[in-house]
Protein backbone atom coordinates (compact mmCIF):
# COMPACT_ATOMS: atom_id res chain seq x y z
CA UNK A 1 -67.99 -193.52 88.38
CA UNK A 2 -71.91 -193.49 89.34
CA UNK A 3 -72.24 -197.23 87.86
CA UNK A 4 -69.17 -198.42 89.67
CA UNK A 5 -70.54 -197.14 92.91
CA UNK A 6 -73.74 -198.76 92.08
CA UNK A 7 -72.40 -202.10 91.19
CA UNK A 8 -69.99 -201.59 94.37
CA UNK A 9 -66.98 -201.93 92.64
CA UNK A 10 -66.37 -198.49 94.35
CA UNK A 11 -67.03 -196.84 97.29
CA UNK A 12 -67.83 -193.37 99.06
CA UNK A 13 -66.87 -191.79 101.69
CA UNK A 14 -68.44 -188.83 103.87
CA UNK A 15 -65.72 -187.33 105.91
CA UNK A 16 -67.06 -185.81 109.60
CA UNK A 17 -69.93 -187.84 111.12
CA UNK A 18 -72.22 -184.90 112.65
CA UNK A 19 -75.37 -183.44 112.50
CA UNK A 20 -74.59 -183.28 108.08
CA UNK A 21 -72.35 -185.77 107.51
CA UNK A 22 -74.20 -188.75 109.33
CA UNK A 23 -77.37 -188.93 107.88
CA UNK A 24 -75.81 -188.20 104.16
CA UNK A 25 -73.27 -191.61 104.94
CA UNK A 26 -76.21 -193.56 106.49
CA UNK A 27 -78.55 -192.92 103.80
CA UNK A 28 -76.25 -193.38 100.97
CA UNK A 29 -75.06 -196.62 102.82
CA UNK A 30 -78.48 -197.74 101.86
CA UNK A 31 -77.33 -197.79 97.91
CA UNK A 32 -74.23 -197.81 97.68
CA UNK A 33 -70.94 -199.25 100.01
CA UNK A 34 -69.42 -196.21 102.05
CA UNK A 35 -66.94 -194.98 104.04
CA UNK A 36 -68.13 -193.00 107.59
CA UNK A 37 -64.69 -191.17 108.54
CA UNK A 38 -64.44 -189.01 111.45
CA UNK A 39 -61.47 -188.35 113.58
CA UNK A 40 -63.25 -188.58 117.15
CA UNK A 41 -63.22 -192.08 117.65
CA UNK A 42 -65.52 -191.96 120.86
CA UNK A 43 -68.24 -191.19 118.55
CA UNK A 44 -67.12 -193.78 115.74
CA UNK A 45 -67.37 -196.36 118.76
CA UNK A 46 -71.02 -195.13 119.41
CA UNK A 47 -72.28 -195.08 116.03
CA UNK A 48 -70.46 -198.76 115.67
CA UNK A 49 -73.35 -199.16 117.95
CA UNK A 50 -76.14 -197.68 116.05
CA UNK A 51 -76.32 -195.09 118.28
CA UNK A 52 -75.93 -191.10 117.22
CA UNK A 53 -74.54 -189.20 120.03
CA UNK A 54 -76.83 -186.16 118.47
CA UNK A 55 -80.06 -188.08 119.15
CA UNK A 56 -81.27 -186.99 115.47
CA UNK A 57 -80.92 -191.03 113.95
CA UNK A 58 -82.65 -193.89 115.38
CA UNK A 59 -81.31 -197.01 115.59
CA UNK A 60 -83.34 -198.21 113.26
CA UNK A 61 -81.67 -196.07 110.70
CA UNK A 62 -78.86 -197.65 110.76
CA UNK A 63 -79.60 -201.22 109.81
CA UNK A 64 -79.73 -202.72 106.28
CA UNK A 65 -76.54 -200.07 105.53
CA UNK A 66 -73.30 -200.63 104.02
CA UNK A 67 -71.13 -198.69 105.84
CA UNK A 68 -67.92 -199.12 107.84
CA UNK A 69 -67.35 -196.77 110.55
CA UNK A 70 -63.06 -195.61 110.48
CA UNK A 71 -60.81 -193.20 111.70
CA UNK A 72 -58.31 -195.11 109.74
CA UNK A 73 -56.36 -193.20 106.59
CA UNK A 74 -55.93 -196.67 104.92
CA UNK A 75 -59.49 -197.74 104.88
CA UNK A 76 -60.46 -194.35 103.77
CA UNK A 77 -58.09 -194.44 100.91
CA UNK A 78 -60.68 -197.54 99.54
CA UNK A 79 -63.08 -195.35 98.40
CA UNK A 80 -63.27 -192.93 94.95
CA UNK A 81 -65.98 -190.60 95.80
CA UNK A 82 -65.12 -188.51 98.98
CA UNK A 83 -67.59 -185.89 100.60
CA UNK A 84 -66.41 -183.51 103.22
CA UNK A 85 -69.03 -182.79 105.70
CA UNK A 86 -66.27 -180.94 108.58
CA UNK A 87 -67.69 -178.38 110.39
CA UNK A 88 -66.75 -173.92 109.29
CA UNK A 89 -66.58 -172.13 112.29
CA UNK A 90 -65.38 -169.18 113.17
CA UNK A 91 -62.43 -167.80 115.43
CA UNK A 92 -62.88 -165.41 118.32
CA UNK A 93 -62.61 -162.69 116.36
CA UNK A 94 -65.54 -163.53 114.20
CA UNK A 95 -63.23 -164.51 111.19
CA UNK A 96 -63.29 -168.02 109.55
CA UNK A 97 -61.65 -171.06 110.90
CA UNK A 98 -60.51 -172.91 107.75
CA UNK A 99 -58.69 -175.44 109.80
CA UNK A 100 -61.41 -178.01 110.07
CA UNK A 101 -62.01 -178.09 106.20
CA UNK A 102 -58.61 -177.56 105.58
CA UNK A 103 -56.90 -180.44 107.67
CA UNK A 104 -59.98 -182.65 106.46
CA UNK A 105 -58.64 -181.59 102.78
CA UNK A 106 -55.35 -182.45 103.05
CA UNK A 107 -56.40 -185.90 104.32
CA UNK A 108 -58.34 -186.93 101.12
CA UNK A 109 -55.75 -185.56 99.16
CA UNK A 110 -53.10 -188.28 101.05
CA UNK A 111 -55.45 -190.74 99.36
CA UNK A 112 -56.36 -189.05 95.88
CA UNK A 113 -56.33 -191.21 92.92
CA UNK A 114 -56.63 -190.44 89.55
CA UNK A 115 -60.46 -190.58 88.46
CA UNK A 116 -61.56 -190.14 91.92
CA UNK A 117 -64.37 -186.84 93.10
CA UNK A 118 -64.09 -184.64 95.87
CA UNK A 119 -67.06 -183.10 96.75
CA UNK A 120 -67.92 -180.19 100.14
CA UNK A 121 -70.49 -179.75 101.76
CA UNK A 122 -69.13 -177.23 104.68
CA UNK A 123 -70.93 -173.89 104.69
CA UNK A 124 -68.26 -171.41 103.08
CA UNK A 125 -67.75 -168.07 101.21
CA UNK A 126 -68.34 -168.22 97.46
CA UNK A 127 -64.56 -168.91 96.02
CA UNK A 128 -63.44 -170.85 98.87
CA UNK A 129 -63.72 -174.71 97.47
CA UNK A 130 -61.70 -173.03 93.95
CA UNK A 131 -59.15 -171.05 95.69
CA UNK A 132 -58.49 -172.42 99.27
CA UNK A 133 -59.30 -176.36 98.97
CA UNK A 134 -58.60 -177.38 95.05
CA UNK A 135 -55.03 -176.20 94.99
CA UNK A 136 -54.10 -177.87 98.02
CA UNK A 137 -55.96 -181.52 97.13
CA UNK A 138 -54.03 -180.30 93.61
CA UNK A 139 -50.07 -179.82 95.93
CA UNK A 140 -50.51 -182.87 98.08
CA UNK A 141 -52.02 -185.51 95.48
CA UNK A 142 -49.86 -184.31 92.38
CA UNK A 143 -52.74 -184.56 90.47
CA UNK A 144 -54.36 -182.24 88.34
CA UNK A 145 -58.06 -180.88 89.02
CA UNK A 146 -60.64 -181.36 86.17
CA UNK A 147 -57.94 -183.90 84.57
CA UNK A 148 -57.00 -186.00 86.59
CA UNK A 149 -59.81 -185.89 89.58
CA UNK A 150 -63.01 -184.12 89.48
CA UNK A 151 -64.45 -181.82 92.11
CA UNK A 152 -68.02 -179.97 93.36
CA UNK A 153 -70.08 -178.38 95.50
CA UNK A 154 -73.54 -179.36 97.02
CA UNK A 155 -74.33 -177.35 100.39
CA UNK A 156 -75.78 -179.06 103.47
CA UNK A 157 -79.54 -178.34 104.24
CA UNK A 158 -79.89 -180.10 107.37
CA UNK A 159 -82.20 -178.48 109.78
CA UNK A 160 -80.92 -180.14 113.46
CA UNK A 161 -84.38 -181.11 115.36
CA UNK A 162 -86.35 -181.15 111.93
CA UNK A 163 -88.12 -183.80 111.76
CA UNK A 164 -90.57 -182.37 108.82
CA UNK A 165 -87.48 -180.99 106.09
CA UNK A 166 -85.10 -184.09 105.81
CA UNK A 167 -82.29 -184.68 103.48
CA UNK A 168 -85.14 -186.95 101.52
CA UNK A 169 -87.71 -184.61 101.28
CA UNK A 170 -85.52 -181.14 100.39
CA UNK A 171 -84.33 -180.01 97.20
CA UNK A 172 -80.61 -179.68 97.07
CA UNK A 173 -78.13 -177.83 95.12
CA UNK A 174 -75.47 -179.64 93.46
CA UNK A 175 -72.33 -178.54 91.43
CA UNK A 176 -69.18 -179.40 89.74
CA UNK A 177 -66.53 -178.37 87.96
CA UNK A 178 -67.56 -178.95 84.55
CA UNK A 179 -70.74 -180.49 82.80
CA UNK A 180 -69.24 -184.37 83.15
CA UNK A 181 -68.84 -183.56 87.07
CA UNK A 182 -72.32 -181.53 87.89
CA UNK A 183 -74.05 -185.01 86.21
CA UNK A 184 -72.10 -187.73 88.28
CA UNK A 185 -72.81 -185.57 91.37
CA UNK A 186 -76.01 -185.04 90.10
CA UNK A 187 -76.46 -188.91 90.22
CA UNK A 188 -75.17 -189.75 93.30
CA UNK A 189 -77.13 -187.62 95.38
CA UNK A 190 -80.45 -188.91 93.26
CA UNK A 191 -79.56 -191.89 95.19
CA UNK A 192 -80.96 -190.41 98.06
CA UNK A 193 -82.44 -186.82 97.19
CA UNK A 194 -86.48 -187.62 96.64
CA UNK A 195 -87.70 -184.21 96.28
CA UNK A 196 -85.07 -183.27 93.22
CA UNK A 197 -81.55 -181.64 92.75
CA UNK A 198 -80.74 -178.29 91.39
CA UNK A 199 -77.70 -178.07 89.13
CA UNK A 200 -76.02 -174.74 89.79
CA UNK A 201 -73.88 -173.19 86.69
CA UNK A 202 -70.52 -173.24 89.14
CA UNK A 203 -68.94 -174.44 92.08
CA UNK A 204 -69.12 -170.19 92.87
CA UNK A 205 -72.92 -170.25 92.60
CA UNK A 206 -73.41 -172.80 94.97
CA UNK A 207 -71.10 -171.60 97.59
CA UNK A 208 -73.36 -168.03 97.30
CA UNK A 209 -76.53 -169.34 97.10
CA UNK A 210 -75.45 -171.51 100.50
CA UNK A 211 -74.22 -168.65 102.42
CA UNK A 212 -77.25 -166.23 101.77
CA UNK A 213 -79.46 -168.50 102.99
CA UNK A 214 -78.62 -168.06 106.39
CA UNK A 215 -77.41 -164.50 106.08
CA UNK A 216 -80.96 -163.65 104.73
CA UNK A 217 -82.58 -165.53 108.20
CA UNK A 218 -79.97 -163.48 110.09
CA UNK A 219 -80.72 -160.08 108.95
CA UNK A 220 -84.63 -160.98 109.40
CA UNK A 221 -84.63 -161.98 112.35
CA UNK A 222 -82.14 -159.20 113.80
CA UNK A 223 -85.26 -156.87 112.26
CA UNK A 224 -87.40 -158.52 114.18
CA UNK A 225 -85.28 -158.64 117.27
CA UNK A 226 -84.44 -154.31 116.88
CA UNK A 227 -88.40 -153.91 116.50
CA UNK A 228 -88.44 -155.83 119.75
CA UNK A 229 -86.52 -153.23 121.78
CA UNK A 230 -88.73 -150.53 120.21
CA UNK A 231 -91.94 -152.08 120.77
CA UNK A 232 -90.89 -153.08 124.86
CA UNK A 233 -90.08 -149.33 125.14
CA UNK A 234 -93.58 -148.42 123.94
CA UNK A 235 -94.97 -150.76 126.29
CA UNK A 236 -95.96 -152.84 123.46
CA UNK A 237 -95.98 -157.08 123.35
CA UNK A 238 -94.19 -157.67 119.58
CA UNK A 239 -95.96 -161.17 119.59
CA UNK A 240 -99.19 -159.17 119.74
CA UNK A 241 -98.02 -156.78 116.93
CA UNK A 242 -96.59 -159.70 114.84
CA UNK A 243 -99.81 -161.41 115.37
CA UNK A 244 -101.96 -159.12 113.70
CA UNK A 245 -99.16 -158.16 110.77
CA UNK A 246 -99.26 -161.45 110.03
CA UNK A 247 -102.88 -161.26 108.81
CA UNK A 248 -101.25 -159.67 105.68
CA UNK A 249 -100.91 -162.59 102.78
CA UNK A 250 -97.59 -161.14 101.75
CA UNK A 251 -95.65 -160.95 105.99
CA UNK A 252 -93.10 -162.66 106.24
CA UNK A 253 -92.68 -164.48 109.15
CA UNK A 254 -89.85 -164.10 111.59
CA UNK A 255 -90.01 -163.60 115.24
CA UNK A 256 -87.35 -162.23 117.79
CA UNK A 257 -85.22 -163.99 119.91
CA UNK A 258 -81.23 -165.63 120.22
CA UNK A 259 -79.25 -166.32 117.51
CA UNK A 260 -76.64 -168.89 117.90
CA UNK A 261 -75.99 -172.73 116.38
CA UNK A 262 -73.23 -173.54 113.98
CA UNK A 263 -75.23 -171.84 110.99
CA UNK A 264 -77.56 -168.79 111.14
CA UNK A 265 -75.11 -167.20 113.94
CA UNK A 266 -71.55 -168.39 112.12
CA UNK A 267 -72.37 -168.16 108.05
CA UNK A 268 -72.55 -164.61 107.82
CA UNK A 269 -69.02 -163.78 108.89
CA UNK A 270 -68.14 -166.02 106.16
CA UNK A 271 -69.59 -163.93 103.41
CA UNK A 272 -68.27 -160.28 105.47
CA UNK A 273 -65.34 -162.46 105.45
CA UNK A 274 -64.82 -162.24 101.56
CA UNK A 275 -66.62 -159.25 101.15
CA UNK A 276 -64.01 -156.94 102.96
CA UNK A 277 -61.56 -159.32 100.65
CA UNK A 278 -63.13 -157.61 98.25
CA UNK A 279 -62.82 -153.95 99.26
CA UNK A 280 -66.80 -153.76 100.33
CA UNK A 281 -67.60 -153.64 103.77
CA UNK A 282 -71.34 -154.56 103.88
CA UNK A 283 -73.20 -152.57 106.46
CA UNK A 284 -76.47 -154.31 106.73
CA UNK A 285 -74.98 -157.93 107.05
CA UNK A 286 -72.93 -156.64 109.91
CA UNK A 287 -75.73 -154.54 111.17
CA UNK A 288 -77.88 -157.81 111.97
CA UNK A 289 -74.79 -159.60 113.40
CA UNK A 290 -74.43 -156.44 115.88
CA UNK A 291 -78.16 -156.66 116.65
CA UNK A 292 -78.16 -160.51 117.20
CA UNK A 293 -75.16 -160.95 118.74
CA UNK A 294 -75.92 -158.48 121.15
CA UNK A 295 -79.57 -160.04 122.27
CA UNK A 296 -78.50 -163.00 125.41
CA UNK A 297 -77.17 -159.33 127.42
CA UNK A 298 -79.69 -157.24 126.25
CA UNK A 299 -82.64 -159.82 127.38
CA UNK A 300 -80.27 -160.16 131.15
CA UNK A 301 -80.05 -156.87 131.58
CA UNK A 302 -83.88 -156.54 131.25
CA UNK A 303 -84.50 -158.83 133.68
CA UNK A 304 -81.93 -157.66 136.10
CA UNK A 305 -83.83 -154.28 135.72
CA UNK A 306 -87.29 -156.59 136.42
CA UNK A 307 -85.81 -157.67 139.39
CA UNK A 308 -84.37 -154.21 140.83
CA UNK A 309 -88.33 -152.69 139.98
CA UNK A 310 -89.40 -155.32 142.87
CA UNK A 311 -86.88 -153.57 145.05
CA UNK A 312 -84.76 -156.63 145.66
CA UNK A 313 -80.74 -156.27 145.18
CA UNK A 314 -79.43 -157.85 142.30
CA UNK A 315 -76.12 -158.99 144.30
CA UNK A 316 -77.12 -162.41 145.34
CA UNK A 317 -80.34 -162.65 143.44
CA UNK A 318 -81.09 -166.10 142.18
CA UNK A 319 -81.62 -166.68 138.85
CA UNK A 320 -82.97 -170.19 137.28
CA UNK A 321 -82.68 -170.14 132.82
CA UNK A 322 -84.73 -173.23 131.28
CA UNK A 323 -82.40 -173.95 128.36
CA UNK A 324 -78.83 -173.80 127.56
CA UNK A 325 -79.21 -175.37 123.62
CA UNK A 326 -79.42 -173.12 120.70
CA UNK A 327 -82.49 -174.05 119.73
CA UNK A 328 -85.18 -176.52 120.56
CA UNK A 329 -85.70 -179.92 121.08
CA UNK A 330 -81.87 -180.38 120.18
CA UNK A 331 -79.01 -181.02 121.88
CA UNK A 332 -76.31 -179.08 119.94
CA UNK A 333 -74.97 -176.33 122.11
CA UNK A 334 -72.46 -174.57 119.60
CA UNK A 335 -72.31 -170.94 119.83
CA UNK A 336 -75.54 -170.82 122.02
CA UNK A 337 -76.23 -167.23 123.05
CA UNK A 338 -77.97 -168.30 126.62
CA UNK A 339 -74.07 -168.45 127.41
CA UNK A 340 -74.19 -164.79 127.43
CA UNK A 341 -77.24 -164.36 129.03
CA UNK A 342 -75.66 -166.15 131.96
CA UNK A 343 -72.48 -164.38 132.09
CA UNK A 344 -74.44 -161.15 132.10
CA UNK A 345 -76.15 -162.28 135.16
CA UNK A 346 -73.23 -163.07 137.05
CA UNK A 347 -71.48 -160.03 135.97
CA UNK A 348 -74.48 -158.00 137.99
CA UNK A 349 -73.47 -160.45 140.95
CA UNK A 350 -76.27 -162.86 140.23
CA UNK A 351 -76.70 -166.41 141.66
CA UNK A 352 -77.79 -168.71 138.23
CA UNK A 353 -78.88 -171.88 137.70
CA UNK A 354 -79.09 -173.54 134.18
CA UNK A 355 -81.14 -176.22 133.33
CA UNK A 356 -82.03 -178.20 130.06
CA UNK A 357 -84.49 -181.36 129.15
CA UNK A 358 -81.37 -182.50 125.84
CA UNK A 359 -78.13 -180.96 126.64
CA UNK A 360 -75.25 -182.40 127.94
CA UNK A 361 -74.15 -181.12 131.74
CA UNK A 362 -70.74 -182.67 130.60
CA UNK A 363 -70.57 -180.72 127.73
CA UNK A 364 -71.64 -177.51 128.54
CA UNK A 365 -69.09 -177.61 131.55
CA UNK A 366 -66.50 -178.93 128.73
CA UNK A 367 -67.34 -176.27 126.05
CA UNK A 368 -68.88 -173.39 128.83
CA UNK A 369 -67.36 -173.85 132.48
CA UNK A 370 -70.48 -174.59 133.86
CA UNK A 371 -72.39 -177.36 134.78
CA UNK A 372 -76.51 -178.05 134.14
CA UNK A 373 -78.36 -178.74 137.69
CA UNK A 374 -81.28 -181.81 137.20
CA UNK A 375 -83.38 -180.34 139.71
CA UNK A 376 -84.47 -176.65 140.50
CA UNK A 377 -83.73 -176.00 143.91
CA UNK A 378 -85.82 -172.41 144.64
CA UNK A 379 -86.56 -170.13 145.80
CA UNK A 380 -85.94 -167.60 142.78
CA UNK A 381 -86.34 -164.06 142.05
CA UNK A 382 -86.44 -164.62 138.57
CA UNK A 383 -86.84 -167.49 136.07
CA UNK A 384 -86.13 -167.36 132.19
CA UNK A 385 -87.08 -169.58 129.97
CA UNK A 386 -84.81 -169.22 127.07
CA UNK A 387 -85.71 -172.34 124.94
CA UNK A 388 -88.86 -173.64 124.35
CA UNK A 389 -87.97 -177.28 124.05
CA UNK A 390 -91.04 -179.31 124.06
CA UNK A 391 -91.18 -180.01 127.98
CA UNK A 392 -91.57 -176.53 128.75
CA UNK A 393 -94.57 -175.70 127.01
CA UNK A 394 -97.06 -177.08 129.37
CA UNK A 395 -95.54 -176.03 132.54
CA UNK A 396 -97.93 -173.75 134.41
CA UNK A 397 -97.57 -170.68 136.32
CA UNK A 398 -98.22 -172.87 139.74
CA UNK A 399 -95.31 -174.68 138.61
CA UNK A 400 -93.27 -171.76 138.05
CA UNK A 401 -94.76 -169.81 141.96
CA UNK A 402 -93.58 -172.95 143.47
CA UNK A 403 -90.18 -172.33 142.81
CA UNK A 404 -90.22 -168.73 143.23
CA UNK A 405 -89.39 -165.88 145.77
CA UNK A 406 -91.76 -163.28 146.88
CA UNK A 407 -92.74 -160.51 143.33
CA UNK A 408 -90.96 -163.08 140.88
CA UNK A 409 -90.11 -162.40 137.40
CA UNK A 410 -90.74 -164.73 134.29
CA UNK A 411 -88.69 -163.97 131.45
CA UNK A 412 -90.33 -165.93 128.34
CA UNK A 413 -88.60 -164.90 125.34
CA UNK A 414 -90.64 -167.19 122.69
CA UNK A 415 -93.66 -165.70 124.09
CA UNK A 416 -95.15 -169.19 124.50
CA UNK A 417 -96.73 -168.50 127.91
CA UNK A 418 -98.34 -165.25 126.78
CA UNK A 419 -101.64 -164.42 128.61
CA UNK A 420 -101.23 -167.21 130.90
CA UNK A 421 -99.21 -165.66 133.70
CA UNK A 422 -101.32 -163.61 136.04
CA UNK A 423 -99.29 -163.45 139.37
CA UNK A 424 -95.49 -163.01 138.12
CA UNK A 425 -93.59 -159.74 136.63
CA UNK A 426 -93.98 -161.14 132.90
CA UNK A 427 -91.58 -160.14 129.91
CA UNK A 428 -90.98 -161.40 126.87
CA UNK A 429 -89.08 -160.08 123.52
C-alpha cells in the first residue's frame, strides 16, 4: 500500500476538511495524490480557491499539492487509504454525538475495497473505532476487518491558532490493528510527521491516550478556575498568587478562565461517556466539567454585582464583551462559553453588546441568535474583555473611559491589563 501511494498508483483520502482534516490532506497532497472530501460544498468551493474559511492555511499552502477537492461519492471511491477527520461532539445533554463519525463511516464503507485502510482521527472514547465504527464499515462493505481491509487509529493534535506546535513539528500517535497495519500507517504519516510517530500497542491505547489529554487540561484548569473563586473572596488577585507559585521548578502551569472549543470543553464527556458504560461514575472528571462549565455565569454574575456596588440598576445597564471565540486569535466559535456569559447578562435585564477582531457576525447569529456589532457605540457601565485576541492587548484604559459611563467596570478575565487600570472598578479571575 505505502509504495503504491508513493508511486501514485493509489490515492488517499481525508474525509471532513476543518481545522484537522485540512492541513493533514494539504500536506499529504504534497507526497502523495489525495482525496479532500467534505460534504459542505460552500467550503469545497472556497478551498477550490486556495482559500481556508478557518484562516489557519495560507494560500500559499496550497500550491504544488495534489489534491482534488469533492463532495462526490464516486471520486472518493478512487482512493485506498481513507482518513476520517469528522468532527465528535456532543448532544445537549452532554452525551456523544456519534452521528458525524458515524454517517462519515458508512460513506467509506459504500466505497470499501478489498486491501484498502481506514484510518480516524475524531477524538473518541477508548473502544469506540473497535466496537461502534469497524462493524459497521464490516455490514455495509461485506468485507472482513483485518482480512480483507485494514484499520487504525492516530488522534488529531491540532492546536487551532498555533502557529508554534504544527502537524510537522509534533509527535503523533499512530495505531492499527495488527503489526502489518501500525507500519503502513506508520509510513504514511512519516510522509509528513517531522518530529516522529509513536506506535501505540492497540487501536484502544490510542483512543485513551487521546481522550486524557484534554481531560487532564480540563481538570487543571477547573483547579485553577475553583482557586479563583476562593482567592476573589479573600480579596486576593490569583494572577498575583500564580505568579509567585510559579517560581517553584516543579508548578505546573495553568491559569483560570472559560472553557469551551470543540476539544478541552467536549472530550471529557466522551470518556464519562464510557466510564458510566462501565459501571464507574468518575467524580473528579465530572467535578472539573461542573466547575468549568459553570465559569461564563459565574464571571456575569460578578460583574452584575460590580455594577450594582456603583449603585446603578442592572435593568438597562449596558454591557460591551470583547470576544465571542473560544479562544484567541481564532475564529472557531464552537461551544464558546462567552455565550453564557451573555445570556447571563440579559437574564439580569442587561443591554449587551458583543464584539470580536476574527469571528464571524454571520455565524454567531447562525449558531447563537445574535449578531457581532463593528463598532462600540458607548456609553457603558461595564466592559469585559473575555478573549485576549491579539488586538486587545494594547488597548489602554483611555480607550476603554472613552467608551464608558460614569464608575465603569472592566472585567479582564486573562488578567492581561493587570496594574494598568487606575480609574475603572477592575476584576479579573
Amino acid at each position: 500500500m505505502f509504495e503504491e501511494l508513493i508511486q501514485r498508483e493509489r490515492r488517499a483520502a481525508v474525509v471532513g476538511l476543518g481545522y484537522v482534516g485540512l492541513p493533514l490532506a494539504v500536506e499529504l497532497a504534497r507526497k502523495i495524490a489525495v482525496v479532500g472530501y467534505d460534504i459542505n460544498e460552500a467550503r469545497l468551493e472556497q478551498l477550490r480557491l486556495g482559500h481556508d474559511p478557518n484562516g489557519e492555511l495560507p494560500a500559499s499552502a496550497f500550491e504544488g499539492t495534489d489534491i482534488r477537492f469533492t463532495s462526490s461519492t464516486e471520486e472518493l471511491a478512487e482512493a485506498s487509504f481513507y482518513i476520517i477527520a469528522v468532527p465528535t461532539p456532543i448532544d445537549a445533554h452532554n452525551e456523544p454525538d456519534l452521528h458525524p463519525l458515524l454517517s462519515a463511516t458508512r460513506m467509506v464503507a459504500s466505497v470499501l475495497r478489498k486491501g484498502d485502510y481506514v484510518v480516524y482521527e475524531s477524538t473518541v472514547y477508548p473502544g469506540c473505532t473497535e466496537e461502534d465504527c469497524v462493524p459497521l464499515l464490516e455490514s455495509i462493505s461485506g468485507l472482513k476487518a483485518g482480512e480483507d481491509f485494514k484499520y487504525g487509529y492516530s488522534p488529531e493534535r491540532i492546536n487551532p491558532g498555533d502557529k508554534v506546535h504544527t502537524l510537522r513539528n509534533t509527535v503523533k500517535i499512530v495505531s492499527g490493528c495488527d503489526a502489518e497495519a501500525s507500519e503502513t500507517i506508520r509510513q504514511v504519516y512519516s510522509l509528513v510527521v517531522e518530529a516522529g510517530l509513536h506506535v501505540a500497542p492497540s487501536v484502544r491505547v490510542a483512543e485513551a491516550a487521546k481522550i486524557i489529554e484534554n481531560t487532564q487540561r480540563d481538570v487543571n484548569i477547573a483547579l485553577m478556575n475553583e482557586l479563583s473563586i476562593i482567592f476573589d473572596r479573600m480579596g486576593i488577585n490569583t494572577y498575583d498568587v500564580l505568579e509567585a507559585a510559579g517560581t517553584k521548578w516543579n508548578f505546573l502551569h495553568f491559569s483560570p478562565g472559560l472553557v469551551g472549543g470543540h476539544c478541552i470543553g467536549v472530550d471529557p464527556y466522551y470518556l464519562v461517556h464510557k466510564a458510566k458504560e462501565l459501571q464507574y461514575h468518575p467524580k473528579m472528571i465530572n467535578s472539573g466539567r461542573f466547575v468549568n462549565d459553570s465559569m461564563g455565569r459565574y464571571i456575569a454574575k460578578k460583574i452584575v454585582k460590580k455594577i450594582l456596588g456603583q449603585g446603578k440598576n442592572i435593568l438597562g445597564a449596558r454591557v460591551l464583551i470583547l470576544g465571542v471565540t473560544f479562544k484567541e486569535n481564532v475564529c472557531d466559535i464552537r461551544n464558546t462559553k462567552v455565550v453564557d456569559m451573555v445570556q447571563e447578562f440579559r437574564d439580569f435585564g442587561a443591554r449587551v453588546d458583543v464584539m470580536d477582531a476574527y469571528a464571524s457576525s454571520s455565524e454567531v447569529e447562525r449558531m447563537y441568535g445574535f449578531p457581532l456589532i463593528t463598532k462600540p457605540e458607548g456609553p457603558y457601565d461595564a466592559i469585559v474583555v473575555a478573549v485576549p485576541h491579539t488586538p486587545y492587548l494594547s488597548l489602554t484604559e483611555d480607550y476603554f473611559l472613552a467608551l464608558a459611563s460614569d464608575k465603569p467596570v472592566l472585567g479582564d478575565l486573562k488578567g492581561i491589563y493587570r496594574g494598568r487600570i487606575h480609574w475603572m472598578i477592575y476584576w479579573s479571575l
